[in-house]
Structure formats: C-alpha cells, structure tokens
C-alpha atoms as a PDB file:
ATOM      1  CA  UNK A   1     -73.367  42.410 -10.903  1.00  0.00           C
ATOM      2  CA  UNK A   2     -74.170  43.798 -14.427  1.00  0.00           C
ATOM      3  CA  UNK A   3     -78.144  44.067 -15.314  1.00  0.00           C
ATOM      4  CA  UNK A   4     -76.622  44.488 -19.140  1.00  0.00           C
ATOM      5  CA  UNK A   5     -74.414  40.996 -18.586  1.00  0.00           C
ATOM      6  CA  UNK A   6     -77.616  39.045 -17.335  1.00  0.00           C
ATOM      7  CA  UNK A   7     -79.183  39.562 -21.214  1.00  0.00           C
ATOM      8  CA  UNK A   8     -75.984  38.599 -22.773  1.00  0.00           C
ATOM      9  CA  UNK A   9     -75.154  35.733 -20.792  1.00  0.00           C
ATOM     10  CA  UNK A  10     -78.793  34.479 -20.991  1.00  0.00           C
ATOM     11  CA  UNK A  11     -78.600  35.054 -25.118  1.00  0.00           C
ATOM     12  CA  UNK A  12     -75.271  32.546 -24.705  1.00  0.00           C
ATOM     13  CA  UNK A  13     -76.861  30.254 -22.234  1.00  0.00           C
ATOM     14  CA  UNK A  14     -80.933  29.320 -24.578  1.00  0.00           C
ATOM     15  CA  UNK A  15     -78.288  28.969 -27.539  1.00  0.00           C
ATOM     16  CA  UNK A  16     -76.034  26.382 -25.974  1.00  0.00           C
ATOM     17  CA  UNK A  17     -78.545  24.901 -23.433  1.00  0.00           C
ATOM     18  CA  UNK A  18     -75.840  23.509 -20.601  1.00  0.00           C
ATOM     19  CA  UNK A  19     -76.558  21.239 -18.095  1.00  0.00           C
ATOM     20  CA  UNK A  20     -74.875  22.640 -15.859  1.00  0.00           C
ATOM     21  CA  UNK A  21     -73.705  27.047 -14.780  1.00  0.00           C
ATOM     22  CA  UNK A  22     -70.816  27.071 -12.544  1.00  0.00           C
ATOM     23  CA  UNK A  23     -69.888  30.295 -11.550  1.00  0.00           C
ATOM     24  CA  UNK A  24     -67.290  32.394  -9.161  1.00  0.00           C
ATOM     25  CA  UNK A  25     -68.527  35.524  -8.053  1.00  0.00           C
ATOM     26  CA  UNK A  26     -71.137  36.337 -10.867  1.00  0.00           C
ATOM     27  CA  UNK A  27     -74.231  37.250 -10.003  1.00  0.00           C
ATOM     28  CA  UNK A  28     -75.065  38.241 -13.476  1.00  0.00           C
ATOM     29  CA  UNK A  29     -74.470  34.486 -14.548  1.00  0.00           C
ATOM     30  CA  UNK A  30     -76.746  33.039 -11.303  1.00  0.00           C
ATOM     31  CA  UNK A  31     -79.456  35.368 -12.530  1.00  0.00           C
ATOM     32  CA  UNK A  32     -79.392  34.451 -16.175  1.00  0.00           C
ATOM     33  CA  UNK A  33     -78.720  30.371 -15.716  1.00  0.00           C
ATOM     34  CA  UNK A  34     -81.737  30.668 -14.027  1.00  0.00           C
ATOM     35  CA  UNK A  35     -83.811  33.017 -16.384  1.00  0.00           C
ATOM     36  CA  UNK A  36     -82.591  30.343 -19.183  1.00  0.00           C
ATOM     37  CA  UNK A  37     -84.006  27.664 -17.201  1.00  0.00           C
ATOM     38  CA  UNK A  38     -80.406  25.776 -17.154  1.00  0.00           C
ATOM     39  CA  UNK A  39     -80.931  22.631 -14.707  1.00  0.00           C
ATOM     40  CA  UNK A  40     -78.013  22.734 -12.749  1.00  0.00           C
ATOM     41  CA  UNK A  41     -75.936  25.985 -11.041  1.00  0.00           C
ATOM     42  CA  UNK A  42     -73.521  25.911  -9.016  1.00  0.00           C
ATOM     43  CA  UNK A  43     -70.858  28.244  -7.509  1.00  0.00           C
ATOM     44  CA  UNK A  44     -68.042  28.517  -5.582  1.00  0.00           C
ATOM     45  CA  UNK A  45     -67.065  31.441  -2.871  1.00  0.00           C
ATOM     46  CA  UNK A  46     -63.737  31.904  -2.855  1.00  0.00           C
ATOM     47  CA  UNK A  47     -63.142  34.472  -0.257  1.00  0.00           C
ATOM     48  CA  UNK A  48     -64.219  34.901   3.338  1.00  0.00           C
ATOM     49  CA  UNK A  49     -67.088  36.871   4.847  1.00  0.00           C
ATOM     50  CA  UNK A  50     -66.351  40.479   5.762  1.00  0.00           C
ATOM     51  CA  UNK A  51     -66.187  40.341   9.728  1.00  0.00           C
ATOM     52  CA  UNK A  52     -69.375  41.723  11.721  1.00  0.00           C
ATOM     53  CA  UNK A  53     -68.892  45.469  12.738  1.00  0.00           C
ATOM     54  CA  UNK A  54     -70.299  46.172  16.440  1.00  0.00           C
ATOM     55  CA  UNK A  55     -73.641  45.642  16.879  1.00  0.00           C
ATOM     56  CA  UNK A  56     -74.620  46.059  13.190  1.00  0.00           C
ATOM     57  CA  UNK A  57     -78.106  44.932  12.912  1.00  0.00           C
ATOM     58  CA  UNK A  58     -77.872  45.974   9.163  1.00  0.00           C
ATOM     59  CA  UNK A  59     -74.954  44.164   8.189  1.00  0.00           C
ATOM     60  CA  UNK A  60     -76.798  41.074   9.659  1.00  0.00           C
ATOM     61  CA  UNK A  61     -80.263  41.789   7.719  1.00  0.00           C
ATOM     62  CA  UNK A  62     -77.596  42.396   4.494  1.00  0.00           C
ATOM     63  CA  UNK A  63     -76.235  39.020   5.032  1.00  0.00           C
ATOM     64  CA  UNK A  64     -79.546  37.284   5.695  1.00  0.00           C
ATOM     65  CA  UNK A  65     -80.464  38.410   2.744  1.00  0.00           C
ATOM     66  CA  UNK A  66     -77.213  37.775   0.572  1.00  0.00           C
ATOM     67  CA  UNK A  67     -77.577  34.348   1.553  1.00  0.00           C
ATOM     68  CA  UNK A  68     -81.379  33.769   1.009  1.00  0.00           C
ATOM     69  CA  UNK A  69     -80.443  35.453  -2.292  1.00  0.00           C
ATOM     70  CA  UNK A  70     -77.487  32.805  -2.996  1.00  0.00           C
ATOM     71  CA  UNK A  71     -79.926  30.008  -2.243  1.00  0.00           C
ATOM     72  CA  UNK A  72     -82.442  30.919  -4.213  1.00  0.00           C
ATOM     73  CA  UNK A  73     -79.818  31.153  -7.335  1.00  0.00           C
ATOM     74  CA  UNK A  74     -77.661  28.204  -6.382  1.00  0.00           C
ATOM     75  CA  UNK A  75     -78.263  24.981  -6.172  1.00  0.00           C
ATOM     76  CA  UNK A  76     -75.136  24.226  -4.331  1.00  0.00           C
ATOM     77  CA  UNK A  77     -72.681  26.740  -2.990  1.00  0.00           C
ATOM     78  CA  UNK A  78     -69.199  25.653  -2.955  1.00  0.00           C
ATOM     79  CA  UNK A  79     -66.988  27.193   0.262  1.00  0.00           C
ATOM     80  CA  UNK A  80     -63.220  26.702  -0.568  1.00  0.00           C
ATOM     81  CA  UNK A  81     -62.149  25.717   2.664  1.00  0.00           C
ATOM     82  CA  UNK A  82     -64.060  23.771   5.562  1.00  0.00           C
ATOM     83  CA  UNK A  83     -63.421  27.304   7.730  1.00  0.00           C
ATOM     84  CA  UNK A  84     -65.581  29.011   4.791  1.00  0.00           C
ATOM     85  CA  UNK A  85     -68.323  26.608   5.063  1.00  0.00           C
ATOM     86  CA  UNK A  86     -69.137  27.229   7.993  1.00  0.00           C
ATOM     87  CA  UNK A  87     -69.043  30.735   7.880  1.00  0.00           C
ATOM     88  CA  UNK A  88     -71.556  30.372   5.419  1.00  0.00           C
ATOM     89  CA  UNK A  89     -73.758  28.147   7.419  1.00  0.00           C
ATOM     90  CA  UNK A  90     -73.524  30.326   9.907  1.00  0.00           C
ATOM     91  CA  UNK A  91     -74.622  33.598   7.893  1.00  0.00           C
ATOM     92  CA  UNK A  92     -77.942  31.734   7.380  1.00  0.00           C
ATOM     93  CA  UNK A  93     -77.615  29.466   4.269  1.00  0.00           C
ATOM     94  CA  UNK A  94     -78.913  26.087   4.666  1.00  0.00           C
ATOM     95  CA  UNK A  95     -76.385  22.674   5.098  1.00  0.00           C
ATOM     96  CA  UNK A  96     -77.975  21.136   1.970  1.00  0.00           C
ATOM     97  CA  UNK A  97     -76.750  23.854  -0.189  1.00  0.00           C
ATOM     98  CA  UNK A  98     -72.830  24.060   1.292  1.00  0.00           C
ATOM     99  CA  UNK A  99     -70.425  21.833   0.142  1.00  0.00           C
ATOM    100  CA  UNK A 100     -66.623  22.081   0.983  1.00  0.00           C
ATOM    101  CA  UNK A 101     -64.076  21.029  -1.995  1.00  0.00           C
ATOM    102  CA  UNK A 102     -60.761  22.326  -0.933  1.00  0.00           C
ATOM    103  CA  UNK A 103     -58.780  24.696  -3.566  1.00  0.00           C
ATOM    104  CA  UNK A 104     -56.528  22.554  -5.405  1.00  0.00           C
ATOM    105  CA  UNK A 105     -53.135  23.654  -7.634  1.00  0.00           C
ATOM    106  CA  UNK A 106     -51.371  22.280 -10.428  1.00  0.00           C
ATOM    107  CA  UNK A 107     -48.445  20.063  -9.042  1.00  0.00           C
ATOM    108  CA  UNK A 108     -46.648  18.726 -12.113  1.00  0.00           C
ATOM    109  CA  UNK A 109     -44.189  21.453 -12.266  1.00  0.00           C
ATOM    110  CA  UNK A 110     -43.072  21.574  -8.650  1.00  0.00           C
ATOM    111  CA  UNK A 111     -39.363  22.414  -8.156  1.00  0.00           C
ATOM    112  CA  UNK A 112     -38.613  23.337 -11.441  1.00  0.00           C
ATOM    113  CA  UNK A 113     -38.198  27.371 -12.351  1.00  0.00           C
ATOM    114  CA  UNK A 114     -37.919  28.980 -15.644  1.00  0.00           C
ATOM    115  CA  UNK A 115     -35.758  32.234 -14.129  1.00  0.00           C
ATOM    116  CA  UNK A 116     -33.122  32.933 -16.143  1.00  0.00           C
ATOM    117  CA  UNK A 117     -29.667  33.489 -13.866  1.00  0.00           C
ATOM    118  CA  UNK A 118     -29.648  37.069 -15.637  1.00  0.00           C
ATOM    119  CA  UNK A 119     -32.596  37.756 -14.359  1.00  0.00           C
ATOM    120  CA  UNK A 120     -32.523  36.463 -10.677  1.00  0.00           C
ATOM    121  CA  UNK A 121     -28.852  38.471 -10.508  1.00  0.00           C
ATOM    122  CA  UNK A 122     -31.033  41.668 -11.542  1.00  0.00           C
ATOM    123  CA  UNK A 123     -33.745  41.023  -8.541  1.00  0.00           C
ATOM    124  CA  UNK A 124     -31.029  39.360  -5.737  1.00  0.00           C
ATOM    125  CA  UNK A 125     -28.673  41.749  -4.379  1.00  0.00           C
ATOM    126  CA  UNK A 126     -26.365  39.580  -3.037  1.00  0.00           C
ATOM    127  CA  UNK A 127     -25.952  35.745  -4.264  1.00  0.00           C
ATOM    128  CA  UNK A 128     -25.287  34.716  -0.401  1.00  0.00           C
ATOM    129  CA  UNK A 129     -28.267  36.261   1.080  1.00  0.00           C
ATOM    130  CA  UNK A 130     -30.695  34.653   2.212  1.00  0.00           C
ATOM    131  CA  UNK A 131     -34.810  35.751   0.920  1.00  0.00           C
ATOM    132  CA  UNK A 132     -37.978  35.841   2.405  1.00  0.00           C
ATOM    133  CA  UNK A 133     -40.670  36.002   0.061  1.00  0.00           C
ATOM    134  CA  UNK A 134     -44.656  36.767  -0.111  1.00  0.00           C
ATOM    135  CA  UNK A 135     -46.780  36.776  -2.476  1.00  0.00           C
ATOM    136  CA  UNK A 136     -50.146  38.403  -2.497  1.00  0.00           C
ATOM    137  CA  UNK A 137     -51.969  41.788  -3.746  1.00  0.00           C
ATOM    138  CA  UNK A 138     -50.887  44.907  -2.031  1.00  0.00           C
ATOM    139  CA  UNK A 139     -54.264  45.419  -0.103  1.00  0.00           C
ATOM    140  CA  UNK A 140     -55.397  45.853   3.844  1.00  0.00           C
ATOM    141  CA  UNK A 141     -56.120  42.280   3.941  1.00  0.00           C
ATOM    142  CA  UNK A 142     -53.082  40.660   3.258  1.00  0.00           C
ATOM    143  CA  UNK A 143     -51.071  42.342   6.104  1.00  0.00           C
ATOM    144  CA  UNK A 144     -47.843  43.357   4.677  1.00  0.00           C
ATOM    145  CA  UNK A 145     -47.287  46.138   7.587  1.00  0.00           C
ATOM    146  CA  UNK A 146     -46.539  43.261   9.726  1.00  0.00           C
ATOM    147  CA  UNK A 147     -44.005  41.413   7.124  1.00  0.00           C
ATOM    148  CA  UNK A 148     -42.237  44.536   7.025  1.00  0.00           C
ATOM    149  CA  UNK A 149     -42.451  45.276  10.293  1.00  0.00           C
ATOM    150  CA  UNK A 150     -41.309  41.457  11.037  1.00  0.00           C
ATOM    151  CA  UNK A 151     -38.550  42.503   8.691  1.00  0.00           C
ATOM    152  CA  UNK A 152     -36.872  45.382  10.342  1.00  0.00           C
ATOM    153  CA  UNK A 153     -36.643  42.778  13.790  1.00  0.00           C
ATOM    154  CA  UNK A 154     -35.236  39.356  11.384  1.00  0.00           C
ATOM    155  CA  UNK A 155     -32.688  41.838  10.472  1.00  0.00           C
ATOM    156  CA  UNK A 156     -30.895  42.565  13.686  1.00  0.00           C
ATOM    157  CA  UNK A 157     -30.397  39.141  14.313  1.00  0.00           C
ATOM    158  CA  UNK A 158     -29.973  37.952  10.537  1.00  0.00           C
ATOM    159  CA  UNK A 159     -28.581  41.015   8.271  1.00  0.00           C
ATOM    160  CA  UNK A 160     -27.751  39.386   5.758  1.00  0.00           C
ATOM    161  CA  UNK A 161     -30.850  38.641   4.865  1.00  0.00           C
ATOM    162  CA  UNK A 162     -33.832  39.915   1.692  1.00  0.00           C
ATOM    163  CA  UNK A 163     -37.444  40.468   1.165  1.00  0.00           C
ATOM    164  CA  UNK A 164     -39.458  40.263  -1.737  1.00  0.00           C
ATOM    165  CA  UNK A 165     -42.844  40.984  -2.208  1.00  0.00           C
ATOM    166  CA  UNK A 166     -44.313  40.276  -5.075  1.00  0.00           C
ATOM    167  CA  UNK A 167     -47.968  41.514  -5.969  1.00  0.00           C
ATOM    168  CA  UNK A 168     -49.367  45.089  -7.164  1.00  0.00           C
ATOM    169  CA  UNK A 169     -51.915  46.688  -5.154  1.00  0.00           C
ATOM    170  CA  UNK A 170     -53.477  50.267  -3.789  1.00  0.00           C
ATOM    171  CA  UNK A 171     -50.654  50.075  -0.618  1.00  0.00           C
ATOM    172  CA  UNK A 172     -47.598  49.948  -2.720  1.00  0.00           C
ATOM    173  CA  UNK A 173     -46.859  53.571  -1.984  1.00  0.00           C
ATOM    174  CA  UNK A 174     -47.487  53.356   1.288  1.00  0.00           C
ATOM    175  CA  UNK A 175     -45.741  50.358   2.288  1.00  0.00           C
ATOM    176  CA  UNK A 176     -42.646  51.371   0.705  1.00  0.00           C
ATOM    177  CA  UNK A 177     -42.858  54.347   3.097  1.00  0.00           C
ATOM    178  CA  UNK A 178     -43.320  52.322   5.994  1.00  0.00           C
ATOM    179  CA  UNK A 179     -40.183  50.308   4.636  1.00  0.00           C
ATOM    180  CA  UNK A 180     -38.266  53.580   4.526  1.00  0.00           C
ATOM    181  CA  UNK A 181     -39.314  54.431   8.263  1.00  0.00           C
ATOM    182  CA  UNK A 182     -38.227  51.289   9.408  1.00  0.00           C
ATOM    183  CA  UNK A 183     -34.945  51.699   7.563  1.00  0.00           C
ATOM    184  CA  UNK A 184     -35.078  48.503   5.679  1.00  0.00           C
ATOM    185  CA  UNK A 185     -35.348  49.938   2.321  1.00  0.00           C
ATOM    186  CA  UNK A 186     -32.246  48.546   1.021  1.00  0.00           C
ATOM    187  CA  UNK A 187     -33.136  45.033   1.966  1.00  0.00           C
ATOM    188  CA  UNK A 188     -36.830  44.950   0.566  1.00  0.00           C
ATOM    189  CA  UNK A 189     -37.489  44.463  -3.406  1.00  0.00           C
ATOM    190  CA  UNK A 190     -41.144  45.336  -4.411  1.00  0.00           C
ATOM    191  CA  UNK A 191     -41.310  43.439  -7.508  1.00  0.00           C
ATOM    192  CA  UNK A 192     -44.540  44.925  -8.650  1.00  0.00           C
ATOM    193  CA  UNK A 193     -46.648  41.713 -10.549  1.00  0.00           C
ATOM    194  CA  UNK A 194     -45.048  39.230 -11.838  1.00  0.00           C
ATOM    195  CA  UNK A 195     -45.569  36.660 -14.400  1.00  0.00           C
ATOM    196  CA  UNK A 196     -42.935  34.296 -13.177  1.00  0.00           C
ATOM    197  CA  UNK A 197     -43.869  34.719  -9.851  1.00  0.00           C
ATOM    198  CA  UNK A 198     -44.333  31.198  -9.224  1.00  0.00           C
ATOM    199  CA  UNK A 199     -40.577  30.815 -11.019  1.00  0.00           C
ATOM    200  CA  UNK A 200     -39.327  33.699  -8.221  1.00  0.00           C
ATOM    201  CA  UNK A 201     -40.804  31.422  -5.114  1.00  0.00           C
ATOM    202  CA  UNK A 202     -38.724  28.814  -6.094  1.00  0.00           C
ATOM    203  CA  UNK A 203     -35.717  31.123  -5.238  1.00  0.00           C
ATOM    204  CA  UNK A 204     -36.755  31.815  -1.965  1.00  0.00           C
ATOM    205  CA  UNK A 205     -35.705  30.712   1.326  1.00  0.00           C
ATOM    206  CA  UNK A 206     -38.505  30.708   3.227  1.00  0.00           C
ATOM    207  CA  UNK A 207     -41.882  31.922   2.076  1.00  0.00           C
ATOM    208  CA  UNK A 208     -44.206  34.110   4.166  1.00  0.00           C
ATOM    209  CA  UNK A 209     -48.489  34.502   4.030  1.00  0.00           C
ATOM    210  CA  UNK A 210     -49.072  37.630   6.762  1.00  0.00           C
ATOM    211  CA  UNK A 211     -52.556  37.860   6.043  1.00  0.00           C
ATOM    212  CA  UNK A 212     -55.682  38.816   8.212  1.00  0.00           C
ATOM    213  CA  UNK A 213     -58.205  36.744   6.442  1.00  0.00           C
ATOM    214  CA  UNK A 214     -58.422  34.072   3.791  1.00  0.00           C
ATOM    215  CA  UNK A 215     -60.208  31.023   2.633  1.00  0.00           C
ATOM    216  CA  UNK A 216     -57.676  28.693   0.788  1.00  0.00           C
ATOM    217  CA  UNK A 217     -54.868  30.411  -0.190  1.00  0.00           C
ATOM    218  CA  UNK A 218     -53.388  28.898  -3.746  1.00  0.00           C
ATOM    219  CA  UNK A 219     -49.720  30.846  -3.453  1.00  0.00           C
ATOM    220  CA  UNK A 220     -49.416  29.555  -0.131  1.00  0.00           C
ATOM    221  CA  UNK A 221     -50.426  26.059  -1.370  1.00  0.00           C
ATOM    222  CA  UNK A 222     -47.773  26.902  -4.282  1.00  0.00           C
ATOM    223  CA  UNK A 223     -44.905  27.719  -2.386  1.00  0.00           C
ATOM    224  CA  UNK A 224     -45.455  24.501  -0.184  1.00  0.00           C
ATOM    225  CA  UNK A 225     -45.730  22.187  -3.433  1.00  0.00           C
ATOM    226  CA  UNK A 226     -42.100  23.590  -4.432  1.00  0.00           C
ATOM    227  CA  UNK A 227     -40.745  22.676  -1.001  1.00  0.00           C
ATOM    228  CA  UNK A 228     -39.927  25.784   0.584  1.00  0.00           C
ATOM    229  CA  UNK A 229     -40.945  26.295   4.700  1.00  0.00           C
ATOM    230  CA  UNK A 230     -43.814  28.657   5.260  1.00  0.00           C
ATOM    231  CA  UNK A 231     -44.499  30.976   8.023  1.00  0.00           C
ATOM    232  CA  UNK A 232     -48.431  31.691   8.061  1.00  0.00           C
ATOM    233  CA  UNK A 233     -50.723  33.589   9.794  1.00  0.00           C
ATOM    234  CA  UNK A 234     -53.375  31.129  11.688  1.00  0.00           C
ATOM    235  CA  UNK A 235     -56.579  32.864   9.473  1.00  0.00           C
ATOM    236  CA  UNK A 236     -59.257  31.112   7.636  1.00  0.00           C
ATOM    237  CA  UNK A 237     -58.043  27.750   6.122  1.00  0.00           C
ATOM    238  CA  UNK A 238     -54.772  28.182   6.769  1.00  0.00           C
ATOM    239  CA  UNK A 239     -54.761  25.560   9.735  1.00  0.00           C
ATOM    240  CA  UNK A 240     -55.981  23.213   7.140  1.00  0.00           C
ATOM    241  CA  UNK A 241     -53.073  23.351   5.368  1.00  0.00           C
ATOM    242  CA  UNK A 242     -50.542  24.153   7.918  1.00  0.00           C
ATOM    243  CA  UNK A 243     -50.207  22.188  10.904  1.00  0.00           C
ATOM    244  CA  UNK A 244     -47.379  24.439  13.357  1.00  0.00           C
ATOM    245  CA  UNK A 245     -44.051  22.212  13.911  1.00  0.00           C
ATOM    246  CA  UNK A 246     -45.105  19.398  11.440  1.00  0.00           C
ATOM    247  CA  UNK A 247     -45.518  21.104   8.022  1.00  0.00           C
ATOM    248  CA  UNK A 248     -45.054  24.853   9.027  1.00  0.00           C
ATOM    249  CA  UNK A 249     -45.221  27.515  11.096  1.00  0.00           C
ATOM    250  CA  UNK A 250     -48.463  28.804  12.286  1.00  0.00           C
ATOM    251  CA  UNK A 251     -48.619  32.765  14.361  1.00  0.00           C
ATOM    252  CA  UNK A 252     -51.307  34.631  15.109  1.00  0.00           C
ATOM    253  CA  UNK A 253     -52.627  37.354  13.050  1.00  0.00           C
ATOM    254  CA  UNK A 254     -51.303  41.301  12.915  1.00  0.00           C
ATOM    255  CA  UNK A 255     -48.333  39.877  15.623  1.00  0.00           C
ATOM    256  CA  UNK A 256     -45.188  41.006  14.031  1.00  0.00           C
ATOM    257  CA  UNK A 257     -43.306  39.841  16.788  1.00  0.00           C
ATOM    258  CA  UNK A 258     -44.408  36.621  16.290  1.00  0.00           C
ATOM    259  CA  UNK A 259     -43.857  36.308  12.844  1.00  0.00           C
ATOM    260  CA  UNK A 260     -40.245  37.430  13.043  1.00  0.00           C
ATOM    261  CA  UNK A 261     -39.827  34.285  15.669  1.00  0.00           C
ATOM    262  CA  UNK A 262     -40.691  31.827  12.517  1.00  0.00           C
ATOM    263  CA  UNK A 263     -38.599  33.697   9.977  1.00  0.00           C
ATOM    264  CA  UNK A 264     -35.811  34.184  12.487  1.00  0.00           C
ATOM    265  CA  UNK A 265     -36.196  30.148  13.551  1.00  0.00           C
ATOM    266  CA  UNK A 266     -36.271  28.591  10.097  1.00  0.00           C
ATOM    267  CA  UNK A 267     -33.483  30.831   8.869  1.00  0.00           C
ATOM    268  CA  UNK A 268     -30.933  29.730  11.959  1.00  0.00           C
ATOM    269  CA  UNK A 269     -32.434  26.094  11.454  1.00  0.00           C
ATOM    270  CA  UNK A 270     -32.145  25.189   7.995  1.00  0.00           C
ATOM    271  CA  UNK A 271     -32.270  21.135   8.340  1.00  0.00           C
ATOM    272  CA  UNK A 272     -35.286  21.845  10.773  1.00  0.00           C
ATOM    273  CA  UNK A 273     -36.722  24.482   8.094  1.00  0.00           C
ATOM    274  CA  UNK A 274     -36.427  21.533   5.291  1.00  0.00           C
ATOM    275  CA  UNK A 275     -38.425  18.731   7.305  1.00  0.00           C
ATOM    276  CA  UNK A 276     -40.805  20.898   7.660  1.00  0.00           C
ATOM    277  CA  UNK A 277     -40.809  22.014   4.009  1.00  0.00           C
ATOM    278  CA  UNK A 278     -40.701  17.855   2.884  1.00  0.00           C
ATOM    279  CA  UNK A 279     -43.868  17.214   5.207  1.00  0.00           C
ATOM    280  CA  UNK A 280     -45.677  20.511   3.337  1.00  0.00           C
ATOM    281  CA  UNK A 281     -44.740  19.312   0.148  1.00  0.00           C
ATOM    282  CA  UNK A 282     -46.480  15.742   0.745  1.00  0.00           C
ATOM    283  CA  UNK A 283     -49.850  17.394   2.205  1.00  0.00           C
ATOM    284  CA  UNK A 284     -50.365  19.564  -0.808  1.00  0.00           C
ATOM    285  CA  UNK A 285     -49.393  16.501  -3.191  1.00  0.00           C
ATOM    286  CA  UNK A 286     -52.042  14.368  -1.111  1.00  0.00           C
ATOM    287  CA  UNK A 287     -54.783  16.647  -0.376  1.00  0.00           C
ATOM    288  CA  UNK A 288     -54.328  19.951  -2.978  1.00  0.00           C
ATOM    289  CA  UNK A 289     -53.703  18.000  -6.368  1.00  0.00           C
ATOM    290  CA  UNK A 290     -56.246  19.809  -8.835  1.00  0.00           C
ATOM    291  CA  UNK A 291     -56.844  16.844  -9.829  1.00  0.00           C
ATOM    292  CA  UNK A 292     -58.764  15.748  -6.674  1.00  0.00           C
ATOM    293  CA  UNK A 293     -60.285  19.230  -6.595  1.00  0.00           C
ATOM    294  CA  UNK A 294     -62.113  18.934 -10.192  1.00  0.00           C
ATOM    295  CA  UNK A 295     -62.722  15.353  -9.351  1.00  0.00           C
ATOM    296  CA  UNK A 296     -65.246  15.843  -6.270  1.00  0.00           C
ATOM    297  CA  UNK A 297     -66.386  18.902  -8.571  1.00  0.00           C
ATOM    298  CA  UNK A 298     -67.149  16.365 -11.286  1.00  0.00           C
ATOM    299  CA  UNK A 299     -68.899  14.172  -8.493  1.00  0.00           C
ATOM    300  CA  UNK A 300     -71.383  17.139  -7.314  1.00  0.00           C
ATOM    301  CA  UNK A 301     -72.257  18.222 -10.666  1.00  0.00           C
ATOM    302  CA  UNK A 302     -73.536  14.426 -11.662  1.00  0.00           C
ATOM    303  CA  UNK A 303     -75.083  14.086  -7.765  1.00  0.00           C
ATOM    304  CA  UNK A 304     -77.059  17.618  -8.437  1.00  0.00           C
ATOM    305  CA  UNK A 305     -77.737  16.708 -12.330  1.00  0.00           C
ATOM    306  CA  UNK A 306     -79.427  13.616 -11.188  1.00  0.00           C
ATOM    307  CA  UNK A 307     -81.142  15.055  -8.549  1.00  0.00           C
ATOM    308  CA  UNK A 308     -79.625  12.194  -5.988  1.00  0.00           C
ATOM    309  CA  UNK A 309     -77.034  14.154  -4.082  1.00  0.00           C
ATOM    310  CA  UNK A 310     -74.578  11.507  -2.660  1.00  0.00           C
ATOM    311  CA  UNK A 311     -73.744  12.381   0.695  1.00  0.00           C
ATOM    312  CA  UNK A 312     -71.744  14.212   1.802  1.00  0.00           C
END
C-alpha cells in the first residue's frame, strides 16, 4: 500500500481505459482500478493466511475486515491453491468472489540445464556425491532448521552425501551457525541467489520443500517438471501436488526426523526414487502447464467482463 501509487496508477489507468485490473498483492492498484472506474478487477493471493494467535479477537476483527475490504475492491479473488480458497472463505469472504486456478510453470524447458561443467565442479565437492537440494528464501517460514537438522541424521547413514540451499534471506547467518553446531558445515553449500537456480535443480538428486506454510509452491512444481523425487512437507497445497508413495514423499511439518526418513529412503532406493519422480513429472505436465493456468484466467476475465460468470 502506497497512497502516492494510487494517483499514479489511476493517471495510467483514465489514459489507457482497460477492461480489465489484475493485480497480486497491490492494494494501491485495487484502490485506483476502482477510482478510474475500470469494469473488471481481479486479483490473485498468492500466499497463505497468517495462522490465528490464541484467542485473538483482534486478529479476527483485522481479518473480517481485510476481507470485507478485498470484496469491496475485487470482483473476484483468485486463491492459488484449493487449500487457499478455503482459507479465504473461511476468513469471511463470500464463495462468489473465490475462485481457485492452480499456479502453473513453464514446462518447455524441462530436463535441460544451461550449467556449465566449470561451474557445477566449482559448487559440487565431490563428482560422486550425491545432493539434496532446496530452494526457497532464507525466512522462518520455509523451515530450513529442519533440512539441516534432517541433514546432520541423512549423514550418518549416507556420508557421502551434499546439501544445497539455494535462496538469500534474513536467516542466512544464522542457519549457517546452526550448520556449524551440527557439524555439517563441510557438507552444506549456501549458494546465496541464484539466477540459474532452476539450471542447479537439475543437478540434484533429490529435491527437498521443508516449509511450514505455503499455497502453491512454483520451485517445488519446478523441480518435479525436471524429474527429480521430492520430499515435502504436508502444508498448504502441497497435497495437491504431492500424493505420498505415488508422486512423492509427503512428512509432516517441523519433523526433522521424518524428513530425514524420505531423504534417507529415496537416496538407498534410487529405481523407487525415479518412479516416483516419472509419476511427478506427468502431474505437473497435466495439471501445472501455464498454459492451463492463463487459460481458466482468460475464461474468468471474459465470465466477469460479461457479467455472466460461468460456473464454477
């Protein structure tokens, strides 16, 4: 929110005159599409709701009210995942305003990586080792305590073994302390943010999401769409993408324990790790395509510039 964005926005919005204002996050934009009278606007939550505290009556009345407020600026609300929808219905907004398109990624380029050998000798210790990767900013949401502390029990069983993460975030520090005190510095790379990090994915192993919340998540989706097995944490709408023993491997959330079983299991069963990773490759190609995504986007912008929403 920017009250100095609503009057630029609103200059850009009378001069063009859209049909229709789609936005992600910008409440600036909501305000002004509807100060400029545009017909249609639309916009699509992409993360999930901050969890209740204890008894907070305010946090309710602030989430009433962030809803009637997104209702009243919105004619449709997009949740990314089915699990977001109805966390939205549930926080008060009303069913004709929620609509559920599923994230969706680019899948043309699967399996193919741009890293130069040069480069993935600099980053890979040891050519015969085997790597666990994440991706994901370094923040208390994503959970990477419990990859590292997953880590430090893979590696008594598998020692041979590396972890990337890749991402940038307020934690870095900290986490490579807590890498230190489990005495796994040596295995784990912290390769900061990354530009290829799709490209370093494709050089993993097995690829880990230890998250405590999420909506969709696209690396996740990513890393499926290049075939590699996935370990994730069952938060959000990850069980719509992973379902455990067919096309992944679901655990619980903040269980360390547990995640080290799905590392440890898909490293020591690698033609068990790779039907899994075949299935996850064919959901994302079937139900993630971006294509499908901006195609039932398409759909709801006509339906709400019509005025005759199809149904849903």
């Amino acid at each position: 929110m920017d009250w100095s964005m609503i009057w630029w926005f609103f200059g850009i919005l009378k001069r063009e005159k859209p049909q229709v204002v789609h936005t992600h996050a910008s409440l600036s934009g909501r305000i002004a599409a509807r100060l400029a009278r545009v017909p249609v606007s639309v916009m699509t939550r992409h993360w999930s709701l901050p969890v209740e505290p204890n008894n907070s009556r305010l946090f309710r009345v602030r989430q009433k009210f962030s809803s009637w407020i997104n209702a009243l600026l919105s004619d449709a609300i997009i949740a990314v995942s089915q699990s977001l929808g109805d966390q939205l219905l549930a926080a008060g907004l009303p069913d004709n305003k929620v609509w559920v398109i599923h994230n969706g990624i680019m899948i043309d380029e699967r399996g193919k990586s741009n890293l130069e050998k040069s480069n993935l000798e600099l980053i890979k210790s040891d050519s015969n080792s085997k790597v666990v990767g994440t991706v994901g900013r370094l923040e208390p949401e994503k959970g990477h305590e419990y990859f590292l502390k997953a880590a430090s029990q893979v590696l008594n069983d598998h020692p041979n073994t590396e972890f990337w993460i890749i991402g940038a975030g307020s934690r870095e520090e900290e986490l490579k302390k807590l890498a230190a005190n489990l005495h796994i510095e040596t295995h784990c790379k912290f390769l900061g943010f990354r530009a290829d990090a799709t490209d370093l994915v494709q050089e993993v192993d097995v690829y880990v999401l230890s998250s405590l919340t999420e909506a969709l998540p696209l690396a996740l989706l990513e890393a499926m769409a290049k075939g590699k097995p996935v370990v994730a944490t069952q938060v959000g709408g990850v069980p719509e993408i992973v379902d455990h023993e067919v096309n992944g491997w679901l655990v619980g959330a903040g269980d360390a324990e547990e995640l080290a079983k799905g590392i440890g299991y898909l490293i020591q069963n690698p033609e068990q790790a790779q039907t899994l990773a075949r299935k996850g490759q064919e959901t994302v190609l079937e139900k993630f395509d971006a294509r499908l995504m901006a195609k039932k986007t398409e759909r709801l912008y006509q339906g709400l510039r019509d005025k005759r929403l199809i149904n849903k």
